[in-house]
Protein backbone atom coordinates (compact mmCIF):
# COMPACT_ATOMS: atom_id res chain seq x y z
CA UNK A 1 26.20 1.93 -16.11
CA UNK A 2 27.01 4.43 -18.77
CA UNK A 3 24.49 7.27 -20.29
CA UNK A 4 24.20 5.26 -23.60
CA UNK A 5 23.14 2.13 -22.11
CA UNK A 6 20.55 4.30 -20.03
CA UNK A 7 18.89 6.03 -23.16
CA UNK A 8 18.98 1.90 -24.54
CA UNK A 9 17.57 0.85 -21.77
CA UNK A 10 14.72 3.87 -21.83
CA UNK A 11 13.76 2.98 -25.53
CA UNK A 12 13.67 -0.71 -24.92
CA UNK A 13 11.52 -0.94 -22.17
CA UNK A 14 9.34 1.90 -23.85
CA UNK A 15 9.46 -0.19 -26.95
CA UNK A 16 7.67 -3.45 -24.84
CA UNK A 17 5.28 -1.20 -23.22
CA UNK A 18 3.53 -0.34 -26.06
CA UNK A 19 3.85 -2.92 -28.06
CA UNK A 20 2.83 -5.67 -25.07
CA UNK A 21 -0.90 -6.26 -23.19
CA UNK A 22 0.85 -6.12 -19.49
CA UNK A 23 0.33 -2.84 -17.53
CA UNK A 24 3.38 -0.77 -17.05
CA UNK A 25 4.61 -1.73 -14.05
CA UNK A 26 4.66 -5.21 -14.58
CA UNK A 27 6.58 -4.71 -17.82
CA UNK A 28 8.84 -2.84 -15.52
CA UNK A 29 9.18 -4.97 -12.92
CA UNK A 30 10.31 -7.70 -15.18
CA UNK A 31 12.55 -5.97 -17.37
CA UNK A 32 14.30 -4.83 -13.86
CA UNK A 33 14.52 -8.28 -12.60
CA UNK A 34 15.75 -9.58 -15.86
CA UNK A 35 19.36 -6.72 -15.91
CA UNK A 36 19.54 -6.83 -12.39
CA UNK A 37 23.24 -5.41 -12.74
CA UNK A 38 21.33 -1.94 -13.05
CA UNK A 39 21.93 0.19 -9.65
CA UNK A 40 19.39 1.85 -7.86
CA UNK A 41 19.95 5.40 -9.78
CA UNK A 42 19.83 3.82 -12.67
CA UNK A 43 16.61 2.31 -12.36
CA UNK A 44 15.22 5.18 -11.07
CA UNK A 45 16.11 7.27 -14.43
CA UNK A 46 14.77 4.60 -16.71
CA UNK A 47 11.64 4.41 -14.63
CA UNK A 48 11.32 8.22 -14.21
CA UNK A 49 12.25 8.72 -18.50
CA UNK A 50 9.78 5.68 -19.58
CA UNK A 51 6.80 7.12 -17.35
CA UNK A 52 7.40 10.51 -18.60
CA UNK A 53 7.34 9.39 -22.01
CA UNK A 54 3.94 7.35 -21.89
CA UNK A 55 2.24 10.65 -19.94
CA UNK A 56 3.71 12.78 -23.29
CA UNK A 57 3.68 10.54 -25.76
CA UNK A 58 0.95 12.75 -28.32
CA UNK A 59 3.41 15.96 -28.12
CA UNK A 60 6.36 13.96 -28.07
CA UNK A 61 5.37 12.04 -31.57
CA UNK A 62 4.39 15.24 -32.89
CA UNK A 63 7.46 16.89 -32.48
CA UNK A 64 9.19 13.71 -33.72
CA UNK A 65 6.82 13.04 -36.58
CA UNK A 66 6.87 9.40 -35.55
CA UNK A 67 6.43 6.59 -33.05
CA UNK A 68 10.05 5.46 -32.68
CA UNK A 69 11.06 4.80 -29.18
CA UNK A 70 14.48 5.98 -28.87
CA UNK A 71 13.31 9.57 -31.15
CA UNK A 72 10.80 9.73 -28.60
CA UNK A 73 12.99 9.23 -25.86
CA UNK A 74 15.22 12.13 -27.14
CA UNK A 75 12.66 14.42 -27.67
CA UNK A 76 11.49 13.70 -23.59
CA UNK A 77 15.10 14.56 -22.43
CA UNK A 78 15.23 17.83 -25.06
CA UNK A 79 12.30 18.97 -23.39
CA UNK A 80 13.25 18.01 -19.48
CA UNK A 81 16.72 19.95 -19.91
CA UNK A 82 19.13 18.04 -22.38
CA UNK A 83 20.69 19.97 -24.45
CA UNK A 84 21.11 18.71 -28.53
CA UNK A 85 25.01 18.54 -27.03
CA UNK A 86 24.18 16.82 -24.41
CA UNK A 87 21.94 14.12 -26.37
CA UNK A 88 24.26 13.66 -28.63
CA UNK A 89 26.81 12.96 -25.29
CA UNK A 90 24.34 9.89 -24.11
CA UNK A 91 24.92 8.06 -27.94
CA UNK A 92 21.62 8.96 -29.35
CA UNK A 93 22.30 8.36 -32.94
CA UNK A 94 19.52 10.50 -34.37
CA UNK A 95 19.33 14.09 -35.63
CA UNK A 96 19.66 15.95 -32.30
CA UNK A 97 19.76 19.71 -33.19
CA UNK A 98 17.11 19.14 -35.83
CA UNK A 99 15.10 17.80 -32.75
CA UNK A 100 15.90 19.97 -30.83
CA UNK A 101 15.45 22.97 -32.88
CA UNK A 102 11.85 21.46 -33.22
CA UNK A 103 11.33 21.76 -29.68
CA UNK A 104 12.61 25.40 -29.57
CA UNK A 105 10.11 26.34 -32.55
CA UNK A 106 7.13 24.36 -31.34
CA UNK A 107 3.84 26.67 -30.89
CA UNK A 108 1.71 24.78 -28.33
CA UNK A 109 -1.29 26.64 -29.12
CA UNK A 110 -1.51 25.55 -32.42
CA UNK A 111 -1.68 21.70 -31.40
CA UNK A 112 -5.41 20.26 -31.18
CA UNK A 113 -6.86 19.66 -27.39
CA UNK A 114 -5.51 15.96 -27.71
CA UNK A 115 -1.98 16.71 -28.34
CA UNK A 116 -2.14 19.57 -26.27
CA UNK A 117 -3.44 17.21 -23.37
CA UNK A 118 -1.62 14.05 -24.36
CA UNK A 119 -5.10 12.41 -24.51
CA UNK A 120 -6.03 9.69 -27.33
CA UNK A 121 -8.31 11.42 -29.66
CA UNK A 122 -11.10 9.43 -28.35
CA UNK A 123 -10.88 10.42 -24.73
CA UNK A 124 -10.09 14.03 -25.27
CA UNK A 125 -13.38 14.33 -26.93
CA UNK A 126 -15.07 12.68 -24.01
CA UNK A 127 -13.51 14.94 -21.73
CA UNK A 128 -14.10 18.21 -23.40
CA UNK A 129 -17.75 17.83 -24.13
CA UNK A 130 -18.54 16.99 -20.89
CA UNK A 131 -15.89 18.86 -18.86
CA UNK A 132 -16.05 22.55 -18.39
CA UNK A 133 -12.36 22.30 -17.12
CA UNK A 134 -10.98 19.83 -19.30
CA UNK A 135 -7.72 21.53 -19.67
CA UNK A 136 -7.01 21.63 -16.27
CA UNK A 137 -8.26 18.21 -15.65
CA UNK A 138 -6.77 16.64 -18.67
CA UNK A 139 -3.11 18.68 -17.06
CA UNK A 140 -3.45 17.31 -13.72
CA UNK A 141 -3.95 13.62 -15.21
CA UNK A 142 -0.69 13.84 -16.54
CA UNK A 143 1.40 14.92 -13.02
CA UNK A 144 2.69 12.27 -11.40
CA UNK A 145 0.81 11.83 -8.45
CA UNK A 146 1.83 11.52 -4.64
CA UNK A 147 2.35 8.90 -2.59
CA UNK A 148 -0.84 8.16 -0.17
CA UNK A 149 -0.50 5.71 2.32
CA UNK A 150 -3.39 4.77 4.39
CA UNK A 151 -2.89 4.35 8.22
CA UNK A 152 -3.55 0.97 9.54
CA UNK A 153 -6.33 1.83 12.46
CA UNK A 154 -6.58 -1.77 13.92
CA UNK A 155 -2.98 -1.15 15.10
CA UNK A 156 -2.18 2.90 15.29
CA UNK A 157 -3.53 6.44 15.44
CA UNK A 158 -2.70 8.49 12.41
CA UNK A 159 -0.59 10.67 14.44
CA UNK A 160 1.33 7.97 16.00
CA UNK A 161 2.21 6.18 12.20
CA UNK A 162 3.36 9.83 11.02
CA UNK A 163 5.60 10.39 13.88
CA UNK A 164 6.86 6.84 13.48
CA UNK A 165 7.99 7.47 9.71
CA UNK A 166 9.74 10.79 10.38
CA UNK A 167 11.69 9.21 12.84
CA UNK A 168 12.42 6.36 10.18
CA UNK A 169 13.58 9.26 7.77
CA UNK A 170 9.95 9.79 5.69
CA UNK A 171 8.05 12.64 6.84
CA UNK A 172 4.38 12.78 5.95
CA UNK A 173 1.20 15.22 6.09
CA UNK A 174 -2.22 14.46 7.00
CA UNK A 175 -4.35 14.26 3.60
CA UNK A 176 -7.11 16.42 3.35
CA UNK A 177 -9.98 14.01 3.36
CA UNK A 178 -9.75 10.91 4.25
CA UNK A 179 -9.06 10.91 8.28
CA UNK A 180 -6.20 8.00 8.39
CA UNK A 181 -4.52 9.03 5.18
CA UNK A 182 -0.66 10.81 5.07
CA UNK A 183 0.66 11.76 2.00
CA UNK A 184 4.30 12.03 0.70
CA UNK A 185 4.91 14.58 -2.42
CA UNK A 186 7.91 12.28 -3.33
CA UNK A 187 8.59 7.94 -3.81
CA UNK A 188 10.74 6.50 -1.13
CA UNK A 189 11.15 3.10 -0.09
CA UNK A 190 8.56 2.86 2.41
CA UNK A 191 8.00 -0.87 2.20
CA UNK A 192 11.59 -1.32 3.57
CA UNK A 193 10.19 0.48 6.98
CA UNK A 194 9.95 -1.15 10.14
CA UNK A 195 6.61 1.27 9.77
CA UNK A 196 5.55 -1.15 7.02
CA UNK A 197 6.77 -4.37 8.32
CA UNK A 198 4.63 -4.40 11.26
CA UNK A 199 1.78 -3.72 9.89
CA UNK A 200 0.88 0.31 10.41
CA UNK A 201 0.42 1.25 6.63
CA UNK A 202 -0.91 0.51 3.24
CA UNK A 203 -0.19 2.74 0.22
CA UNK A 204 -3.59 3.38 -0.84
CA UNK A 205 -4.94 6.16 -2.81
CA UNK A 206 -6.75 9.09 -0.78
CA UNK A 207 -9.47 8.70 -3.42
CA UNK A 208 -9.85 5.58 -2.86
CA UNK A 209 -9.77 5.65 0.79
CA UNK A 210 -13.10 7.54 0.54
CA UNK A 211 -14.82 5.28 -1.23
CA UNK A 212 -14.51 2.51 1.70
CA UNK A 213 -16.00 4.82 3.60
CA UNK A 214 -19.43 5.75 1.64
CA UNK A 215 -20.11 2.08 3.30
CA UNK A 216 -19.88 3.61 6.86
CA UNK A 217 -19.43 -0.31 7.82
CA UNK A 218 -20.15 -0.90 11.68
CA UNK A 219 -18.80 -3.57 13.78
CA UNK A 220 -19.95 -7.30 13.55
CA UNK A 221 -21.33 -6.56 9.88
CA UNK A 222 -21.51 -8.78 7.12
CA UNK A 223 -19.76 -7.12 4.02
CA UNK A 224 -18.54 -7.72 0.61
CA UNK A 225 -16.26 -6.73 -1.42
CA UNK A 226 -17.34 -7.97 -4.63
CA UNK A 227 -14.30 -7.11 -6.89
CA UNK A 228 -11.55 -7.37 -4.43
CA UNK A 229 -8.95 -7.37 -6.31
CA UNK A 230 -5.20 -7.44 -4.91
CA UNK A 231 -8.14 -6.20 -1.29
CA UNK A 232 -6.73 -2.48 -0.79
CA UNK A 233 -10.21 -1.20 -0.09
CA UNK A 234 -10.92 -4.92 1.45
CA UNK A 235 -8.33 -4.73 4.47
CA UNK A 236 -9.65 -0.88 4.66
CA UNK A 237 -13.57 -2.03 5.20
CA UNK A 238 -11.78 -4.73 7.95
CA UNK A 239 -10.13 -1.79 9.85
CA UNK A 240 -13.38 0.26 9.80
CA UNK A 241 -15.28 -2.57 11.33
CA UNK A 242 -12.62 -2.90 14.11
CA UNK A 243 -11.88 -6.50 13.02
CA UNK A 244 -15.28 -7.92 13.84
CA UNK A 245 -17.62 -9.39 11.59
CA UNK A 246 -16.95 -10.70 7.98
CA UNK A 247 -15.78 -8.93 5.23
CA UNK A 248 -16.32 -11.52 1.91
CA UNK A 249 -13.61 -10.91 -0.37
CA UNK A 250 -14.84 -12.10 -4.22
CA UNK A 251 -12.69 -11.73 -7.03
CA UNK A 252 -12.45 -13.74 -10.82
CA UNK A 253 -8.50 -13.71 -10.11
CA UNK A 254 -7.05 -16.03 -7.62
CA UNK A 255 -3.71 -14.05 -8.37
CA UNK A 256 -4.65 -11.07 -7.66
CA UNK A 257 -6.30 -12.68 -4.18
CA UNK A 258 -3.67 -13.91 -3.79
CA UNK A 259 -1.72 -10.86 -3.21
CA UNK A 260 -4.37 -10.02 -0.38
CA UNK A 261 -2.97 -13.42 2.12
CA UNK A 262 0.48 -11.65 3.57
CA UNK A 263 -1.13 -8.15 3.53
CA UNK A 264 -3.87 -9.73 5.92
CA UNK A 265 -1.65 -11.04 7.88
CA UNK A 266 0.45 -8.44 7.96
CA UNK A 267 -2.50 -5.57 9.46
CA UNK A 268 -3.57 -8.56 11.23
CA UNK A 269 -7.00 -9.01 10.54
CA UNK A 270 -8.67 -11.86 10.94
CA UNK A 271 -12.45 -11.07 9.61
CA UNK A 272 -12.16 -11.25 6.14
CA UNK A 273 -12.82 -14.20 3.87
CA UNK A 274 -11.62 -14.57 0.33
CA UNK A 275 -13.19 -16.45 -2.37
CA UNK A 276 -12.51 -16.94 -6.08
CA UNK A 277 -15.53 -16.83 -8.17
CA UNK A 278 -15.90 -18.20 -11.68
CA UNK A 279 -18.60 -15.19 -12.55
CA UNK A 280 -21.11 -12.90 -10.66
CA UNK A 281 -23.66 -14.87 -10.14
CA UNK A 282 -21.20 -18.20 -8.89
CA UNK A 283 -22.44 -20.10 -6.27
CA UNK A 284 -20.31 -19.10 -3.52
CA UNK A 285 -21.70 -15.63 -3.95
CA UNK A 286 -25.65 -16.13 -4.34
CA UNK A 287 -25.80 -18.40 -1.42
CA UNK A 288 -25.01 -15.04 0.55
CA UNK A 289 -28.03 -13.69 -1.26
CA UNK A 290 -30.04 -10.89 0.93
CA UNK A 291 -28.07 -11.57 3.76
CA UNK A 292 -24.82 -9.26 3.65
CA UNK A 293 -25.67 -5.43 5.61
CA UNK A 294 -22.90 -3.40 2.97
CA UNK A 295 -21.60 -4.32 -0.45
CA UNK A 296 -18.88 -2.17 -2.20
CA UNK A 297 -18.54 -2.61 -5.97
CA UNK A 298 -15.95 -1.10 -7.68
CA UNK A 299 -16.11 -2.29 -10.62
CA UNK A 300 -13.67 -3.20 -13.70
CA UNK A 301 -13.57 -0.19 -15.48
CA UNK A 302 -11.67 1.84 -18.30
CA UNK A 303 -9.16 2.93 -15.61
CA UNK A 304 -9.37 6.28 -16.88
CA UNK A 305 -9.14 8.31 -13.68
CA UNK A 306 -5.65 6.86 -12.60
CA UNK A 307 -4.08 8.21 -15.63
CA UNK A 308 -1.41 9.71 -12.99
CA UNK A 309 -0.67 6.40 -11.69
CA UNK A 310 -1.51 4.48 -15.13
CA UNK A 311 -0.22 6.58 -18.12
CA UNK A 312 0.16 3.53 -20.47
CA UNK A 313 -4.01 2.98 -19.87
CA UNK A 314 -4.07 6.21 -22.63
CA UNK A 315 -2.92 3.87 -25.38
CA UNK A 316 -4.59 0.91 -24.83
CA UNK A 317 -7.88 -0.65 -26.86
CA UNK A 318 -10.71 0.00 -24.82
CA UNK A 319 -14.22 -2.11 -26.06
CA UNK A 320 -16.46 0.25 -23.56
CA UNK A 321 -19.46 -1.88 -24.87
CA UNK A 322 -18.26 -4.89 -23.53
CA UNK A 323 -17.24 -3.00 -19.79
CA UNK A 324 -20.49 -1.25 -19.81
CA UNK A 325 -22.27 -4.69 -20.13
CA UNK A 326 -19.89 -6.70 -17.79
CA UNK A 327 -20.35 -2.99 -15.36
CA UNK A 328 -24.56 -4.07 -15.08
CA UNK A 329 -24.29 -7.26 -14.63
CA UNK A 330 -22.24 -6.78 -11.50
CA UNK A 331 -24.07 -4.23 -10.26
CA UNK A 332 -27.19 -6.50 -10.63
CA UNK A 333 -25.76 -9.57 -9.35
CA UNK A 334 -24.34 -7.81 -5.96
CA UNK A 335 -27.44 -5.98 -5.65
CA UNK A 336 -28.95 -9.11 -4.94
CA UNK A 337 -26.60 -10.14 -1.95
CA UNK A 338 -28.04 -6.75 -0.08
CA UNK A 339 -30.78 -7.59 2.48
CA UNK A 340 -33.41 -4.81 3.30
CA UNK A 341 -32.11 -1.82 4.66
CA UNK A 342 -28.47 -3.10 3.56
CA UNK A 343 -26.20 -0.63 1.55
CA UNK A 344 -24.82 -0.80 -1.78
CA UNK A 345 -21.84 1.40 -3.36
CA UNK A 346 -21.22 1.56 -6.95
CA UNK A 347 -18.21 3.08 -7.61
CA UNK A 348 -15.41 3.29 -10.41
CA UNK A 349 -12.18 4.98 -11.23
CA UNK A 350 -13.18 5.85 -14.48
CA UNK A 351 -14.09 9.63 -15.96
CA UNK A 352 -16.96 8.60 -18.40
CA UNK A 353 -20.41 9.14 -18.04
CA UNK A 354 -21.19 5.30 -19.77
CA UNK A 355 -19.62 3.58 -16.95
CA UNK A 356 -20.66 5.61 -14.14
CA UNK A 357 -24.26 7.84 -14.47
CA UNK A 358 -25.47 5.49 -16.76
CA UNK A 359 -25.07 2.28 -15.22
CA UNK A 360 -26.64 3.67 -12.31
CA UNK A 361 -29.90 5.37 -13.50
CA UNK A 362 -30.47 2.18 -15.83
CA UNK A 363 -30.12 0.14 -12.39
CA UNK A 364 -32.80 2.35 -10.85
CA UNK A 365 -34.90 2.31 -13.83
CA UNK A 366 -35.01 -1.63 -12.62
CA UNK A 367 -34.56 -1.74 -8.99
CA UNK A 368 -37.54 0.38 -7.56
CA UNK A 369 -36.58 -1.56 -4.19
CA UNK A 370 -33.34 0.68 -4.12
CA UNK A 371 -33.08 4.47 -3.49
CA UNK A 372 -30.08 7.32 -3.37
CA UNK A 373 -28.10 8.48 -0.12
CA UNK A 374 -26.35 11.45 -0.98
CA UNK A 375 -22.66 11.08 -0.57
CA UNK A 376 -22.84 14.85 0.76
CA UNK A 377 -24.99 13.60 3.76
CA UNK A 378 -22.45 10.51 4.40
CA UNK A 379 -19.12 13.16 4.13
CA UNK A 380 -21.01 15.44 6.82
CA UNK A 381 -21.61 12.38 9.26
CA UNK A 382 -17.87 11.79 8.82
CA UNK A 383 -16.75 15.11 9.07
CA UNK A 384 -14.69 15.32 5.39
CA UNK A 385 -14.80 18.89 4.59
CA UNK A 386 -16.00 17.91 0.73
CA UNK A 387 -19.31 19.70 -0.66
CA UNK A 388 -20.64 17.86 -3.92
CA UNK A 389 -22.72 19.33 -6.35
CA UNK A 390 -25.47 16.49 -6.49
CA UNK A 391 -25.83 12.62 -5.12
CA UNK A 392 -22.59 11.21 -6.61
CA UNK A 393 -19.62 11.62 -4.83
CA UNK A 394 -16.93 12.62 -7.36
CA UNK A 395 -13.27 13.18 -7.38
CA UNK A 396 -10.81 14.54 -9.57
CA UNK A 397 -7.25 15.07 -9.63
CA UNK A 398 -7.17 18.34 -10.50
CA UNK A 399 -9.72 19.54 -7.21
CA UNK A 400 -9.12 16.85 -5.08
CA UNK A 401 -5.44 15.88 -5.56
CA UNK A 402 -6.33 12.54 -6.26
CA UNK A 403 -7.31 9.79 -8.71
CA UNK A 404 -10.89 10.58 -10.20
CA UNK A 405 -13.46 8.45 -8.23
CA UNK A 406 -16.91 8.07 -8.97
CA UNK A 407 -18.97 6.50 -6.64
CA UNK A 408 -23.06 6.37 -5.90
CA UNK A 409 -24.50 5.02 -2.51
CA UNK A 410 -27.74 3.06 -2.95
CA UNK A 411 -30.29 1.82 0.18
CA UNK A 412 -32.42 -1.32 -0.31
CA UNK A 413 -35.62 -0.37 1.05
CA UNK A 414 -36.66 -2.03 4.92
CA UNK A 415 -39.46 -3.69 3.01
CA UNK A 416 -37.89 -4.23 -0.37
């Protein structure tokens, strides 16, 4: 495939991104499928040049002085290396030297904090009233972020999966944190490894590896996952029981669950139960009602902590209202599965104070039966070398090298 089809092909897909409701790797995924005559390369500009373009996309319509996809695109490339000559060698059929004489003249430090962050006005105020580091936060949410896998621990040591994957051509380190995470600084095709096939290895965020285990779950448990989802963190809570037990799976998406089946199968657990629930309080979860020992919620949220991962989340509508409202209701409805001296996690990917502080203290203000575990006391037990500052554990991309994770760890009282 030829340059000018590529820079098409960049503005095209670009163009449905932002204009469609689908997260960006669906829209991807289909717009691959649907020119399959693209090669590997190929795809792997148009992803690289898209992505790139949705994580700049406040300095890159600046310097344009519009929206246009295929400007925007140009402007990317101008600032990644192209030269105007070069531009003008891939068929763009703009002004190239009068972009890129824009780029050569641009003054960053006279840009606001949003286009200086590539942050929706919205959010960057959010971020610099309440962060002391914004800028350094708001920089790291637009890397690209690594590849963590998360060791399988029914089937393998950590060691024994890391050795397995250099041999197969995709050497890994140990992450810093989480004690069966390795971490790759670049994409490969991992889920074409005989690694992956049988069974040794999710790719799960180290972030989010931690959270599973502020439930410390212990063997022959009853636990639930209340917003499964596609179940990374479920099949993670069945590993850390050592397959014993049952670990209830709940979602309001039977697609999603339904992603979970072969991935079960594949670590080969066989203590987890899945369930499809119309709403928090269906049946099939209140007839579980003070009976269940640990109860993870990580709740639909605004997303914005995997901004690394999720760059098209930035441009999106956000009613924080109506997540706020849909964030208590969980909480309270799950809260109610937990018998007494059960455990219950509350925990979002999400950098805002509404959807994480909040929710919890106005639980509290409710729930008298409930008190705080520190997360600091739970990361000692397990040996993670993290210190936080007060009760919550909290992550951030730009200390942690990972997604920004907020998560709280509640105890129902023995008598409450």
């Amino acid at each position: 495939m030829t340059k000018p089809i590529l820079l098409h092909s960049s503005a095209e897909l670009l163009q449905r991104i932002l204009e469609g409701k689908l997260p960006a790797d669906r829209q991807m995924e289909s717009y691959f499928r649907a020119h399959r005559n693209m090669g590997v390369r190929d795809r792997g500009f148009v992803a690289e040049t898209v992505y790139g373009c949705l994580r700049e996309r406040r300095l890159l319509e600046h310097i344009a002085g519009h929206g246009y996809p295929p400007d925007l695109i140009a402007v990317y490339l101008l600032i990644h290396g192209y030269s105007a000559r070069a531009l003008e060698d891939t068929g763009f059929q703009g002004d190239a030297r009068g972009l890129a004489e824009r780029v050569r003249t641009l003054d960053k430090s006279t840009l606001s904090f949003a286009v200086q962050t590539n942050l929706p006005d919205w959010l960057a105020e959010r971020l610099h009233a309440r962060y002391d580091d914004a800028p350094a936060l708001a920089l790291a949410l637009n890397q690209p972020a690594p590849v963590d896998l998360r060791v399988n621990t029914v089937k393998a040591k950590r060691e024994q999966v890391q050795e397995r994957l250099a041999q197969e051509g995709f050497p890994c380190e140990p992450t810093p944190y989480s004690p069966s995470g390795l971490r790759r600084e670049n994409r490969a095709p991992l889920f074409h490894t005989r690694c992956f096939q049988d069974g040794l290895f999710e790719v799960q965020d180290e972030g989010s590896q931690l959270l599973s285990l502020m439930l410390e779950p212990k063997r022959n448990e009853m636990i639930v996952d209340f917003c499964a989802g596609a179940g990374g963190k479920t099949l993670h809570l069945g590993a850390l029981a050592a397959n014993t037990g049952s670990v209830y799976a709940f979602d309001v998406s039977a697609r999603r669950l339904d992603k979970l089946k072969p991935r079960l199968k594949r670590a080969g657990l066989d203590n987890v139960r899945m369930a499809t629930i119309d709403h928090e309080r269906d049946a099939r979860v209140r007839r579980l009602n003070g009976k269940i020992d640990r109860v993870l919620v990580d709740a639909p949220c605004s997303g914005t902590g995997t901004l690394r991962r999720n760059p098209d989340i930035k441009w999106r509508e956000i009613d924080l209202a109506e997540l706020t409202d849909t964030q208590q209701r969980i909480l309270a409805a799950a809260a109610e599965l937990v018998k007494p001296g059960g455990r219950l996690v509350y925990a979002t990917c999400s950098l805002l104070r509404e959807e994480n502080d909040d929710i919890v203290e106005k639980f509290l203000s409710t729930h008298a039966e409930f008190s705080v575990i520190p997360a600091g006391e739970i990361l000692a037990r397990r040996h993670i070398p993290l210190e936080m500052q007060d009760a919550a554990l909290r992550l951030y991309p730009h200390r942690h090298r990972c997604d920004a994770f907020y998560a709280m760890v509640l105890e129902r009282q023995p008598g409450g």
